[in-house]
C-alpha atoms as a PDB file:
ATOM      1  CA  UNK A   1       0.000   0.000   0.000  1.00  0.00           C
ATOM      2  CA  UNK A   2       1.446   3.387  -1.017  1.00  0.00           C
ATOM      3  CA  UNK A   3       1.457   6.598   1.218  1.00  0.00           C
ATOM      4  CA  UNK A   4      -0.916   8.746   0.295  1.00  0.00           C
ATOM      5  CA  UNK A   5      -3.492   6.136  -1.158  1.00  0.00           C
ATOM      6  CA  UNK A   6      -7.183   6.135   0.106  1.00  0.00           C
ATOM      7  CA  UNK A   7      -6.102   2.719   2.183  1.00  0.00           C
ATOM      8  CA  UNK A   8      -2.987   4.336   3.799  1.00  0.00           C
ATOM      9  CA  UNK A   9      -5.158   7.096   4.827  1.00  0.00           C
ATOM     10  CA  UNK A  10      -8.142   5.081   6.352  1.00  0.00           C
ATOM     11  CA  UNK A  11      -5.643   3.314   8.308  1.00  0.00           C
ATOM     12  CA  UNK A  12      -3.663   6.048   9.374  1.00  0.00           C
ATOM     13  CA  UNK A  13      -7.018   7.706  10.777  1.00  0.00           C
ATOM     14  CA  UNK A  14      -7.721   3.958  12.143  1.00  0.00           C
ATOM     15  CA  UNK A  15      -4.359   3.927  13.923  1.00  0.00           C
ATOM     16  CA  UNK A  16      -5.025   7.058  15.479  1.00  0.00           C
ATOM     17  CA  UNK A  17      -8.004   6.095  16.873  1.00  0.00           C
ATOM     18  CA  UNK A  18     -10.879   8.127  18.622  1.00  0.00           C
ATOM     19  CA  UNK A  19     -10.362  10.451  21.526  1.00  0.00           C
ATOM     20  CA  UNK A  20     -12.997   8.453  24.049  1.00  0.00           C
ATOM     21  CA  UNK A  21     -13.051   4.522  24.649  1.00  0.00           C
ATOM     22  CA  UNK A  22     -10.752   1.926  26.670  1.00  0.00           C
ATOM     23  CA  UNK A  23      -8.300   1.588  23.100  1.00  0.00           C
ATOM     24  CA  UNK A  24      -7.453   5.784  23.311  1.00  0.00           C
ATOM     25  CA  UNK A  25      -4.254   6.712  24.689  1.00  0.00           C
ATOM     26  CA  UNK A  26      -6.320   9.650  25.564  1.00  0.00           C
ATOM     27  CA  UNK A  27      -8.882   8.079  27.627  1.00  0.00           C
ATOM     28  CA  UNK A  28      -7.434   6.306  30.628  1.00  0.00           C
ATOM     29  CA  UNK A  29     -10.786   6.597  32.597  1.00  0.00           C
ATOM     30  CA  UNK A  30     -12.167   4.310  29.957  1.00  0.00           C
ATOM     31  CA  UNK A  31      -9.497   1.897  29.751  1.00  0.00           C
ATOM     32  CA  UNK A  32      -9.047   1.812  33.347  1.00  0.00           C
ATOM     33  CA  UNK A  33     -12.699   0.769  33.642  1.00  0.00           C
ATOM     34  CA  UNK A  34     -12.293  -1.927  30.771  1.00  0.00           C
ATOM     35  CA  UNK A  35      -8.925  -3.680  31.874  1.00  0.00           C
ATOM     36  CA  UNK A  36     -10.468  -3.926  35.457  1.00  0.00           C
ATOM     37  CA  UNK A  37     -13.574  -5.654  33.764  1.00  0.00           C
ATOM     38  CA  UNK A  38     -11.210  -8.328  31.376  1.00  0.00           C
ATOM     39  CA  UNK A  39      -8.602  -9.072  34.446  1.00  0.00           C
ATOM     40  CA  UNK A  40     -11.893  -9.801  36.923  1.00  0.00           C
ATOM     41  CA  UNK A  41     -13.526 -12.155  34.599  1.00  0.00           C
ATOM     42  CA  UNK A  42     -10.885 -13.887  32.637  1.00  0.00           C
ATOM     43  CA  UNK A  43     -10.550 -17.681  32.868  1.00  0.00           C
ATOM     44  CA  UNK A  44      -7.535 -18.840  34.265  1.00  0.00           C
ATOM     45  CA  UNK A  45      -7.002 -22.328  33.351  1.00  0.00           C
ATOM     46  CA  UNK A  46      -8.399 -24.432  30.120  1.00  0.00           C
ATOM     47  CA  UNK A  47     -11.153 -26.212  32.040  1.00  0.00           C
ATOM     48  CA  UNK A  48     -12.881 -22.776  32.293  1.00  0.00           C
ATOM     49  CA  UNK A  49     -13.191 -22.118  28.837  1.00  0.00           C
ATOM     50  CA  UNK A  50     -14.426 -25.303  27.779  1.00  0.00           C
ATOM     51  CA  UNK A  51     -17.685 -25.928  26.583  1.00  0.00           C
ATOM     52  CA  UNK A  52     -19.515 -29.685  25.584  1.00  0.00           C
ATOM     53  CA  UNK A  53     -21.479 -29.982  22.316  1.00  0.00           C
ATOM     54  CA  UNK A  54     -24.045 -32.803  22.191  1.00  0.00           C
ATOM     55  CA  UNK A  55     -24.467 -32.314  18.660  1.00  0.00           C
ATOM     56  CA  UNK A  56     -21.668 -30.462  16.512  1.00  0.00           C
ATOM     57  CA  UNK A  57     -23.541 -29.834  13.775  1.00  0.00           C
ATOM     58  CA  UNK A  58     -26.890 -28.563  15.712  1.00  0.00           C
ATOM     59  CA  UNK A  59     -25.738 -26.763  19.005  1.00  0.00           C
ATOM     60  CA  UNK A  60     -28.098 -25.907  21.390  1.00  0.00           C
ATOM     61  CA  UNK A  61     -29.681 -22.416  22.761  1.00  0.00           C
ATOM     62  CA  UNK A  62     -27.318 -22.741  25.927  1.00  0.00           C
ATOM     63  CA  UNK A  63     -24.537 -23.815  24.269  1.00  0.00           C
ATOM     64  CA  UNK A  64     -24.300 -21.619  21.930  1.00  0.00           C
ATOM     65  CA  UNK A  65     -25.019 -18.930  24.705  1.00  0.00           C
ATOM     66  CA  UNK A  66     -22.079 -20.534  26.639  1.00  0.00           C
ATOM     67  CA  UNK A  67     -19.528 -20.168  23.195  1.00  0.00           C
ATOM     68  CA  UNK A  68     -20.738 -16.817  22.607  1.00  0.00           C
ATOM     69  CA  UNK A  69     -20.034 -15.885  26.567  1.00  0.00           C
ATOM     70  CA  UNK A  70     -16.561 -17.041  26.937  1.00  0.00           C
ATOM     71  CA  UNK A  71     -15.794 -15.297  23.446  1.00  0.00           C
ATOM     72  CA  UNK A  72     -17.042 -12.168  25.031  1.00  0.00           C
ATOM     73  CA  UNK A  73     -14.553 -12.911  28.217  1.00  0.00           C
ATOM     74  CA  UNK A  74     -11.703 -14.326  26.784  1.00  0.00           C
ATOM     75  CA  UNK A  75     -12.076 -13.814  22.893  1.00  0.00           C
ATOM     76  CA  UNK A  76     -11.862 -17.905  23.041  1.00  0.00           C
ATOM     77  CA  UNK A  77     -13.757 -21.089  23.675  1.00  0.00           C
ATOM     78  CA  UNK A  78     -12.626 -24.957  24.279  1.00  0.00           C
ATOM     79  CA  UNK A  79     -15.399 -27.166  23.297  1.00  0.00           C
ATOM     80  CA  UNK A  80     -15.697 -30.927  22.925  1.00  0.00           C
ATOM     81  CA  UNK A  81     -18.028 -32.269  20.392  1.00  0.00           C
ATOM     82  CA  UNK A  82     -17.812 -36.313  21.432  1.00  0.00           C
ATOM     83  CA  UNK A  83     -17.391 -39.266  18.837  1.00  0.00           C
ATOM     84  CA  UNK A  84     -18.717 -37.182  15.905  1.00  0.00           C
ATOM     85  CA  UNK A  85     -15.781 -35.199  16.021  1.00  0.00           C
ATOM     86  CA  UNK A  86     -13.204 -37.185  15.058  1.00  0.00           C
ATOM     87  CA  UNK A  87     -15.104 -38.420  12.264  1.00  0.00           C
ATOM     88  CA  UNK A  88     -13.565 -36.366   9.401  1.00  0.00           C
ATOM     89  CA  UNK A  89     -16.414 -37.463   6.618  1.00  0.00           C
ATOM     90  CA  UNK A  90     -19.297 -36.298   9.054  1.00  0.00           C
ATOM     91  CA  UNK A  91     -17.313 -33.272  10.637  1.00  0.00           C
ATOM     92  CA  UNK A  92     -16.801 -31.161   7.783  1.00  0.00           C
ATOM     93  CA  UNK A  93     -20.398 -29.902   7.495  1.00  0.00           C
ATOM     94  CA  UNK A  94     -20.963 -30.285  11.096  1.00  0.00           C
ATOM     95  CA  UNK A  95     -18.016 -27.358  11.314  1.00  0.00           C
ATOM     96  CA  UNK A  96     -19.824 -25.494   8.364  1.00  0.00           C
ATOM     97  CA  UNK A  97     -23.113 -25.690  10.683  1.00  0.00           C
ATOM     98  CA  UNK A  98     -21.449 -24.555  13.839  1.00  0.00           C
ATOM     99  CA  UNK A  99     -19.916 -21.822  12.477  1.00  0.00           C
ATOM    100  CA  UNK A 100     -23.259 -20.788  11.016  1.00  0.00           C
ATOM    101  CA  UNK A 101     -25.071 -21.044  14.182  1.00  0.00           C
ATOM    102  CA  UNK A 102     -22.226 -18.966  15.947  1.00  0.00           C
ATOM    103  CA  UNK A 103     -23.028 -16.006  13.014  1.00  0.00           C
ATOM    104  CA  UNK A 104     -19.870 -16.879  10.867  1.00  0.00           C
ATOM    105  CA  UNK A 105     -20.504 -16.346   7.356  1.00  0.00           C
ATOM    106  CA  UNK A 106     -17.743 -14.790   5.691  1.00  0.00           C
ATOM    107  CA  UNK A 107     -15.434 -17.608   4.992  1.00  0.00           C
ATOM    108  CA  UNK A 108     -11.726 -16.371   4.040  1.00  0.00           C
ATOM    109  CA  UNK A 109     -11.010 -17.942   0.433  1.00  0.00           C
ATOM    110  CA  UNK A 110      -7.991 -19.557   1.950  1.00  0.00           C
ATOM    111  CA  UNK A 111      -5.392 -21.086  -0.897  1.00  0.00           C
ATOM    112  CA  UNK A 112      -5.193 -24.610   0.733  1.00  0.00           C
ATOM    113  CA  UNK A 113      -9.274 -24.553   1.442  1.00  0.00           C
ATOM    114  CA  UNK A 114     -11.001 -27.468  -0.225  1.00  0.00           C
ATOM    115  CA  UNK A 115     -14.741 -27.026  -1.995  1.00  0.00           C
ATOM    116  CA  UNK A 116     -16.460 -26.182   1.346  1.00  0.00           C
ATOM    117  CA  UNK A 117     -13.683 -23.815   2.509  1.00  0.00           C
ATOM    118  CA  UNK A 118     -11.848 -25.969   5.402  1.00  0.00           C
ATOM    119  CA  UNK A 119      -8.230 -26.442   5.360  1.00  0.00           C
ATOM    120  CA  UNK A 120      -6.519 -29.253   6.468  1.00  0.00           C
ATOM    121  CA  UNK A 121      -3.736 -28.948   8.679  1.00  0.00           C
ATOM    122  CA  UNK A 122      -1.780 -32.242   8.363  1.00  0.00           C
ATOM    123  CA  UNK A 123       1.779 -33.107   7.317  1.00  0.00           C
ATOM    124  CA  UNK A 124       2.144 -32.683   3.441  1.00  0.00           C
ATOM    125  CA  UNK A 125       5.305 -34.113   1.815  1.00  0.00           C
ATOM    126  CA  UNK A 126       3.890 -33.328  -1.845  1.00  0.00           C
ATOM    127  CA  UNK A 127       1.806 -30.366  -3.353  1.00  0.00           C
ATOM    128  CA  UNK A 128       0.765 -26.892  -3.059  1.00  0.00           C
ATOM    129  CA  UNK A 129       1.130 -27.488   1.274  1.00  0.00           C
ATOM    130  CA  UNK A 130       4.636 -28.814   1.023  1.00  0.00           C
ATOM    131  CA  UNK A 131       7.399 -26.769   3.062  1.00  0.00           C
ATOM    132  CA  UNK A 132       5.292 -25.054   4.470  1.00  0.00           C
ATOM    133  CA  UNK A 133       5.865 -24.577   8.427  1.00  0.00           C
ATOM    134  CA  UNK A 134       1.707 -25.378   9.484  1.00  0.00           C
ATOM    135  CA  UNK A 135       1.824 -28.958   7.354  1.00  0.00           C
ATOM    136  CA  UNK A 136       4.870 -29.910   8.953  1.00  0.00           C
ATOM    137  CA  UNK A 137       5.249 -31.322  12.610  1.00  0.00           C
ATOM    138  CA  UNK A 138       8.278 -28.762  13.650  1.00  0.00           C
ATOM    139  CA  UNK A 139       6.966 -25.874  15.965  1.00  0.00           C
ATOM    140  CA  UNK A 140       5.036 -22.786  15.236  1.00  0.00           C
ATOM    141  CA  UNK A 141       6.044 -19.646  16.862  1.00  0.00           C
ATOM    142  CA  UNK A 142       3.793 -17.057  18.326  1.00  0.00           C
ATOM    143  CA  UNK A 143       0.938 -15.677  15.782  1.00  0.00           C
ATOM    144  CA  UNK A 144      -2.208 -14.393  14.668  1.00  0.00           C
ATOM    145  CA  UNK A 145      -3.695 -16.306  11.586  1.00  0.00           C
ATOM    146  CA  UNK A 146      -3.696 -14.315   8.272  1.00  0.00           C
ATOM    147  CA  UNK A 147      -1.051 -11.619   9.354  1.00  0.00           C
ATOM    148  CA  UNK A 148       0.162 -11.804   5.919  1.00  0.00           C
ATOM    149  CA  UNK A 149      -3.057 -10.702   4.192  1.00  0.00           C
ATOM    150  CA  UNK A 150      -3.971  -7.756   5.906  1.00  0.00           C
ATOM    151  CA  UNK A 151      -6.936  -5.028   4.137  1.00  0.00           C
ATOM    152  CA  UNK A 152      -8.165  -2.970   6.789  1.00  0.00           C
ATOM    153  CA  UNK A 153     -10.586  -4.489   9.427  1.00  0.00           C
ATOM    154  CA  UNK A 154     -13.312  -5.371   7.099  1.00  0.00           C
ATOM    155  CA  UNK A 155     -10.836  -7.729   5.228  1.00  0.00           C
ATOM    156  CA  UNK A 156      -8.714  -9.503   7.694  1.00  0.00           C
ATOM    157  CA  UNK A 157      -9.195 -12.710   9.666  1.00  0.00           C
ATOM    158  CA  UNK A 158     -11.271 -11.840  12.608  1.00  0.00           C
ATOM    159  CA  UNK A 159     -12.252 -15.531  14.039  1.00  0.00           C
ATOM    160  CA  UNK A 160     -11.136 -18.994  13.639  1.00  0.00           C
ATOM    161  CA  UNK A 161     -12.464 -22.521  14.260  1.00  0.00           C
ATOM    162  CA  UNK A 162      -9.883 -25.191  15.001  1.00  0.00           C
ATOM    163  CA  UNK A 163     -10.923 -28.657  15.034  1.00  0.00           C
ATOM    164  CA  UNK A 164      -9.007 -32.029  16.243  1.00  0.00           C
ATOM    165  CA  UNK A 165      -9.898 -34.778  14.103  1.00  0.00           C
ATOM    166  CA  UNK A 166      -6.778 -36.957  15.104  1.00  0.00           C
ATOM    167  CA  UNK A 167      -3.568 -35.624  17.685  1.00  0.00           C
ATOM    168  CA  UNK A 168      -0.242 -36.600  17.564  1.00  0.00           C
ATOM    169  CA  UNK A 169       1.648 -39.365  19.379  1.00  0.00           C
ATOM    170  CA  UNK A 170       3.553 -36.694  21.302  1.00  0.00           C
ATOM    171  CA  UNK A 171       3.744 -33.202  21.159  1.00  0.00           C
ATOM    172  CA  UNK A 172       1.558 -30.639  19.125  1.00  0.00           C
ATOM    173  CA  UNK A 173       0.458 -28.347  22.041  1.00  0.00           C
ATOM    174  CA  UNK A 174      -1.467 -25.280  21.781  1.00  0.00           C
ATOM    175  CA  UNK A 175      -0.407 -21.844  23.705  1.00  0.00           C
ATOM    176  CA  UNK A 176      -3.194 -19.607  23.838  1.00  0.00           C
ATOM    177  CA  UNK A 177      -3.309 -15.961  24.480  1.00  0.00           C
ATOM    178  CA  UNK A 178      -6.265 -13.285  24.458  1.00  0.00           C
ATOM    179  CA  UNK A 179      -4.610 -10.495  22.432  1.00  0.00           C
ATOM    180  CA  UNK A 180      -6.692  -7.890  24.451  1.00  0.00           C
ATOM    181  CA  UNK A 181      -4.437  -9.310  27.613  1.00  0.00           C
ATOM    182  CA  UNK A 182      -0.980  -8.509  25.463  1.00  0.00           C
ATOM    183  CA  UNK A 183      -2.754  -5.181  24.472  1.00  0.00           C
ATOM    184  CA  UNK A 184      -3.207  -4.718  28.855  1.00  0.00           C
ATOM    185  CA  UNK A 185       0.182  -6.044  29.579  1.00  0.00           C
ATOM    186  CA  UNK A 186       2.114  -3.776  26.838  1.00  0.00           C
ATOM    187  CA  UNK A 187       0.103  -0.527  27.973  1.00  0.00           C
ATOM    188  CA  UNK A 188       0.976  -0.787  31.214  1.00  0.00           C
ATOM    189  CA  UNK A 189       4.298  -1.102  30.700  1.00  0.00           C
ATOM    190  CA  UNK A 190       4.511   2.318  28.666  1.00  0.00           C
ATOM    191  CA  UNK A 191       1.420   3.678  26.629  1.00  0.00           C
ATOM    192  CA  UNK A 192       4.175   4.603  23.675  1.00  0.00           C
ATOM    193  CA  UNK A 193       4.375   0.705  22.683  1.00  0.00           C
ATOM    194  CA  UNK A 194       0.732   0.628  22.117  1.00  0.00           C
ATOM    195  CA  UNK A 195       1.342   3.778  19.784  1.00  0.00           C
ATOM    196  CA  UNK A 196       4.261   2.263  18.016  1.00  0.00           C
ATOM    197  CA  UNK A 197       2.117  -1.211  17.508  1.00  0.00           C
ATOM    198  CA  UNK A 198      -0.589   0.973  15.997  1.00  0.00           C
ATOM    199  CA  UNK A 199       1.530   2.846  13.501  1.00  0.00           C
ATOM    200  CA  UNK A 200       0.002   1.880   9.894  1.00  0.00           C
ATOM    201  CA  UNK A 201       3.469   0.691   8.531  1.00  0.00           C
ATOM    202  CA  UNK A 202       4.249  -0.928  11.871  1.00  0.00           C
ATOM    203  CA  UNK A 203       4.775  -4.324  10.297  1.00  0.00           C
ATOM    204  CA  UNK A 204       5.726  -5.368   6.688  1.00  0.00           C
ATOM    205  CA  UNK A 205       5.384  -8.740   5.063  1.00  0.00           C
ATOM    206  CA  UNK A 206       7.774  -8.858   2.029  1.00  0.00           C
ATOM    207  CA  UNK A 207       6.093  -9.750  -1.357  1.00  0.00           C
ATOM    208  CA  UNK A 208       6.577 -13.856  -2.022  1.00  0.00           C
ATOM    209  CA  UNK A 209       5.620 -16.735  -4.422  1.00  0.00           C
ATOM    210  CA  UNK A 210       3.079 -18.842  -3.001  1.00  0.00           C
ATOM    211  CA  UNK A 211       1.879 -22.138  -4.587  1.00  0.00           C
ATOM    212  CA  UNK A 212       1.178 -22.723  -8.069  1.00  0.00           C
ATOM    213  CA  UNK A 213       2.772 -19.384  -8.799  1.00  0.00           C
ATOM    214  CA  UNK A 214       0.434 -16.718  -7.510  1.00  0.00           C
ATOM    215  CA  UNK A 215       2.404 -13.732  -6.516  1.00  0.00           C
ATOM    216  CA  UNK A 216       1.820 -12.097  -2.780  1.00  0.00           C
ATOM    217  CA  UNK A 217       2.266  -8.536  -2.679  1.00  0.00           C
ATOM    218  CA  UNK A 218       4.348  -6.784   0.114  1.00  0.00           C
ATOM    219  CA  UNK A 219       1.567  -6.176   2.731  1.00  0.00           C
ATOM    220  CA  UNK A 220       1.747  -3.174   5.122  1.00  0.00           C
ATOM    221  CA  UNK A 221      -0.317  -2.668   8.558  1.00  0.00           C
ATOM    222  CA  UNK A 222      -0.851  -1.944  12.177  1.00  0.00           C
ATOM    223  CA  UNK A 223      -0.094  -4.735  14.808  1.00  0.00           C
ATOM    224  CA  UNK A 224      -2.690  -3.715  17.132  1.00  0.00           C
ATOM    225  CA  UNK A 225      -6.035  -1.669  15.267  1.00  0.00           C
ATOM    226  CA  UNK A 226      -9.785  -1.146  15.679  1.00  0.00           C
ATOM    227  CA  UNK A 227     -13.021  -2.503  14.325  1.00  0.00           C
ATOM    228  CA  UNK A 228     -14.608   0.713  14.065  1.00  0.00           C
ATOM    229  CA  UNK A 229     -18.392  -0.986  13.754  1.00  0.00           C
ATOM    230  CA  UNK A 230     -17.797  -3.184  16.853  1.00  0.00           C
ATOM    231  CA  UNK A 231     -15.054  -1.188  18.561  1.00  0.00           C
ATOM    232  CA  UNK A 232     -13.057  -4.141  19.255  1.00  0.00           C
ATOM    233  CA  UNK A 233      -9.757  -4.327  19.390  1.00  0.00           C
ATOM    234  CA  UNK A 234      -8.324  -6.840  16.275  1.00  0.00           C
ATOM    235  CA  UNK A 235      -4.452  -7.838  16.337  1.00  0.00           C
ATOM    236  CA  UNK A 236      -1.789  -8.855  13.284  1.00  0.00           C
ATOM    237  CA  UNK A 237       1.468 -10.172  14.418  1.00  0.00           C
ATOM    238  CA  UNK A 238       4.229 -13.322  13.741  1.00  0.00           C
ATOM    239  CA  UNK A 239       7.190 -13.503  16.267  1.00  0.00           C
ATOM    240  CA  UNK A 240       8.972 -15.493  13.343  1.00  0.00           C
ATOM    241  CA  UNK A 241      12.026 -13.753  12.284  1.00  0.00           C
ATOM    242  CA  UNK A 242      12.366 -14.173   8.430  1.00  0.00           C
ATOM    243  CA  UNK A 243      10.285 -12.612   5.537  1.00  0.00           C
ATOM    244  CA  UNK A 244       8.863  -9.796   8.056  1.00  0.00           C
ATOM    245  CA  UNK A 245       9.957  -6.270   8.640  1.00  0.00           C
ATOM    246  CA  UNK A 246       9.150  -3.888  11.501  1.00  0.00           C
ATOM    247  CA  UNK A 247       9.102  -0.068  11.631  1.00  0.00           C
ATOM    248  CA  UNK A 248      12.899   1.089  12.295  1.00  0.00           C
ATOM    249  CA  UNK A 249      12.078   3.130  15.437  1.00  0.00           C
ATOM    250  CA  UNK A 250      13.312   2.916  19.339  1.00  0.00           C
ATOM    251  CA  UNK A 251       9.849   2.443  20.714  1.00  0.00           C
ATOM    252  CA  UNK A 252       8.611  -0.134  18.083  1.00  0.00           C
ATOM    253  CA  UNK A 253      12.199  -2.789  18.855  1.00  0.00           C
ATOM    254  CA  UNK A 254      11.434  -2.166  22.426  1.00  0.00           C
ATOM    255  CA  UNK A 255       7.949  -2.546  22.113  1.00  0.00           C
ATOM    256  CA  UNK A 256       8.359  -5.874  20.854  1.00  0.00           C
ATOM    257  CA  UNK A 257      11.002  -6.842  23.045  1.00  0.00           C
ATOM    258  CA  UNK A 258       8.220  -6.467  25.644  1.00  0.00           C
ATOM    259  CA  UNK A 259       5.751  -8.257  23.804  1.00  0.00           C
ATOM    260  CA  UNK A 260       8.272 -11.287  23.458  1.00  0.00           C
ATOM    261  CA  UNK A 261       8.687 -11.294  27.102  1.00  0.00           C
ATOM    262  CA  UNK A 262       5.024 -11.580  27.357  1.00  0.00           C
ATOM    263  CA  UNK A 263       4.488 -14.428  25.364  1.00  0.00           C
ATOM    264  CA  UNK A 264       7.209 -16.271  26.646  1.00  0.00           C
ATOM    265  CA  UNK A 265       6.030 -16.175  30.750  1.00  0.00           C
ATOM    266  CA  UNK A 266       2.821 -14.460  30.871  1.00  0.00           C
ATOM    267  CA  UNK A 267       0.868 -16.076  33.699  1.00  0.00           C
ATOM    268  CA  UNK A 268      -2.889 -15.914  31.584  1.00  0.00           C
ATOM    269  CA  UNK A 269      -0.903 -18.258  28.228  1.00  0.00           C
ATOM    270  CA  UNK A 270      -2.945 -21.345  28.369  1.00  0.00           C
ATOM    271  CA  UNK A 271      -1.918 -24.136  27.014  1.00  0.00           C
ATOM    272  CA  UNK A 272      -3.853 -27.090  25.843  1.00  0.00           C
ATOM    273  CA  UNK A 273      -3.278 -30.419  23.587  1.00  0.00           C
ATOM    274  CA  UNK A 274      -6.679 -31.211  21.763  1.00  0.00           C
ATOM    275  CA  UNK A 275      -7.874 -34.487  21.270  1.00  0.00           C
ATOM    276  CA  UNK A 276     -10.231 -35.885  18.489  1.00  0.00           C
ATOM    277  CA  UNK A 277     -13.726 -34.493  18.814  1.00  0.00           C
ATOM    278  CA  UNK A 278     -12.160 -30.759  20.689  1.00  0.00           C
ATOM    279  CA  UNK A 279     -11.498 -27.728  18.870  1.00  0.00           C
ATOM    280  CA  UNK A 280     -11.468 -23.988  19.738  1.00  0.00           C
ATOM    281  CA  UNK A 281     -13.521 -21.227  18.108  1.00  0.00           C
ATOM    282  CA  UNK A 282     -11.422 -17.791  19.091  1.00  0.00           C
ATOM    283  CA  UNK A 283     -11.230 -14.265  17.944  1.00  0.00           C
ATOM    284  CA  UNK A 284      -7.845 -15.078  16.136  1.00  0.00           C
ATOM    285  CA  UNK A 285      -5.847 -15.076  19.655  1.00  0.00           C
ATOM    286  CA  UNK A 286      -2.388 -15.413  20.005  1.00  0.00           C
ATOM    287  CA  UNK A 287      -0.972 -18.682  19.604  1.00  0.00           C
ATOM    288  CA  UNK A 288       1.488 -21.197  18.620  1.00  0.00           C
ATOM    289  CA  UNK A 289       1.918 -25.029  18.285  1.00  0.00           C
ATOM    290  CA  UNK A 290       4.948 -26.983  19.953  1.00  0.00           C
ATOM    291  CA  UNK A 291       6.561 -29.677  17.435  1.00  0.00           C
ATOM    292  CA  UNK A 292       4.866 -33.512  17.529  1.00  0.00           C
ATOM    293  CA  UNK A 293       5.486 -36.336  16.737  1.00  0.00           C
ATOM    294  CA  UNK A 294       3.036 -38.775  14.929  1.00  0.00           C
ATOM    295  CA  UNK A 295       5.386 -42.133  15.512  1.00  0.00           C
ATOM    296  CA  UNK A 296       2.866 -44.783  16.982  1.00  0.00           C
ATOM    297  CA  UNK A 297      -0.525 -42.899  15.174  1.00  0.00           C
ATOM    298  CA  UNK A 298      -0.098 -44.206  11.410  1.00  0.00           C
ATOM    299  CA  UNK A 299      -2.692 -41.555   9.623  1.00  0.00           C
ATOM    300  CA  UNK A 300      -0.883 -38.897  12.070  1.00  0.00           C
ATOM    301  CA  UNK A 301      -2.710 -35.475  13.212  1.00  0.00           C
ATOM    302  CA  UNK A 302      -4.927 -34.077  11.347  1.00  0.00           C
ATOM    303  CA  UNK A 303      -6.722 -30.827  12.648  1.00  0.00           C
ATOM    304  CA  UNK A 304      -9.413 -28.630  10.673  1.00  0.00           C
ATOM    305  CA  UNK A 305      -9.357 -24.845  10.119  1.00  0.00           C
ATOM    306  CA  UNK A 306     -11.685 -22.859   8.784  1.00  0.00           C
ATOM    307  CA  UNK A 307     -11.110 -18.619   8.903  1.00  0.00           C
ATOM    308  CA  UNK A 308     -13.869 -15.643   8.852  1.00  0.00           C
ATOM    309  CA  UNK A 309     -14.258 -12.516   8.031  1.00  0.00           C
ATOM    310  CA  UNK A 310     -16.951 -11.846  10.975  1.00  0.00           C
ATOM    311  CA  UNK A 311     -16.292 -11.791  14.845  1.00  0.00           C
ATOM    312  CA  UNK A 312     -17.584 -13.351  17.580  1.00  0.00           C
ATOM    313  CA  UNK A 313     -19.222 -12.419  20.653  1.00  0.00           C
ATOM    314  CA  UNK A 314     -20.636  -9.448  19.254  1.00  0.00           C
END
């Protein structure tokens, strides 16, 4: 995105924000009022996020309600879904319906996605998935899905359902991390990182060849920005240190010096292992995946991910 353009501009105005609500620098009454609110009611261990579904693909009243609750809380939800879910004929429109019943709609058109939009998340030796790090069983580092594609908050990944249809042998653990508790952490430490993190060029992806030889363009944004309809705070960030460029400033190196310290011992990271029939539906959190090893399951892991447009909770 060049300076100057319409796009640059909206985010610019974006990244400056509004001068009431918790996300303005200017309005610490607000904020103080909102980060007393998250810290009170924010789960502290996996147990209290999780959430059993009789019936994947027809959830009831309450536990949708339930979903929709902890979303609200903790931008996340654990749920377990029983034998269905590790059925991967039967799942795939059972996902499709949950999604639906949670208001999901706008399906990202995701390069790996099959017919009905749902990628698979498996080890690929061969094809368009090959060498790349999320169908391979070697660790993921701290993330927010889609941080490559970013256009403004009405185009990026908002929410994400993650479904385990088989786990590894060993290994292939989830960290999870509400970004609006990195967004607490970092402000209190100095309001300036929060500023850097918002600066519309804070964060670069490089322009790349994906498969089958579609061309990515370089692709500029905030870290941390609004939804201006839902005043929500949304967040775009990799901790992996190739193909990405940050901002050459002071506060914007120490900023995410900070923010690596968070990640690395914050006491609200949950971590969790799924097993077949659990997945997560989240706000696009933080998190990562430890490496695994599929010695001892022959058809090895297989997990389901399917990426929207839409938010929940709201």
């Amino acid at each position: 995105m060049e300076r100057g353009t319409p796009g640059a501009l909206s985010i610019r105005a974006e990244a400056e924000g509004a001068s009431k609500g918790p996300f303005s620098l200017k309005d610490e009454e607000s904020y103080a009022a909102w980060r007393s609110a998250k810290l009170a009611g924010y789960p502290r261990v996996a147990g209290e996020l999780r959430v059993s579904i009789r019936d994947l693909a027809s959830p009831s009243p309450d536990e949708l309600t339930a979903l929709t609750t902890l979303c609200r809380r903790a931008n996340m939800a654990l749920y377990d879904s029983g034998p269905l879910g590790a059925d991967p004929v039967r799942t795939r429109p059972a996902l499709r319906a949950l999604a639906a019943a949670l208001n999901l709609r706008q399906m990202e058109d995701h390069r790996s996605g099959e017919a009905d939009g749902i990628v698979a998340i498996e080890v690929a030796g061969t094809g368009g998935r090959a060498g790349y790090i999320p169908y391979s069983n070697r660790p993921i580092s701290w993330h927010t899905d889609g941080y490559y594609n970013y256009h403004g908050p009405s185009r990026c990944v908002q929410a994400m359902l993650l479904h385990c249809v088989r786990d590894a042998a060993q290994g292939g653990v989830n960290g999870l991390l509400d970004h609006d508790i990195a967004y607490i952490r970092l402000r209190d430490r100095d309001p300036a990182f929060i500023e850097a993190l918002m600066h519309p060029e804070a964060m670069t992806i490089p322009p790349g060849e994906e498969a089958h030889g579609r061309h990515r363009p370089h692709n500029t944004g905030p870290v941390f920005f609004i939804d201006p309809i839902r005043n929500a705070l949304i967040m775009r960030y990799t901790a992996r240190k190739r193909n990405v460029s940050w901002r050459q400033d002071g506060t914007t190196r120490r900023a995410l010096d900070a923010l690596g310290e968070i990640l690395e011992n914050d006491p609200l990271i949950i971590s969790y292992k799924m097993n077949p029939g659990e997945g997560i539906v989240c706000n696009n959190v933080l998190h990562n995946r430890s490496g695994f090893d599929n010695e001892g399951a022959p058809e090895g892991r297989l997990l389901y991910r399917v990426r929207y447009y839409d938010r929940l909770g709201s």
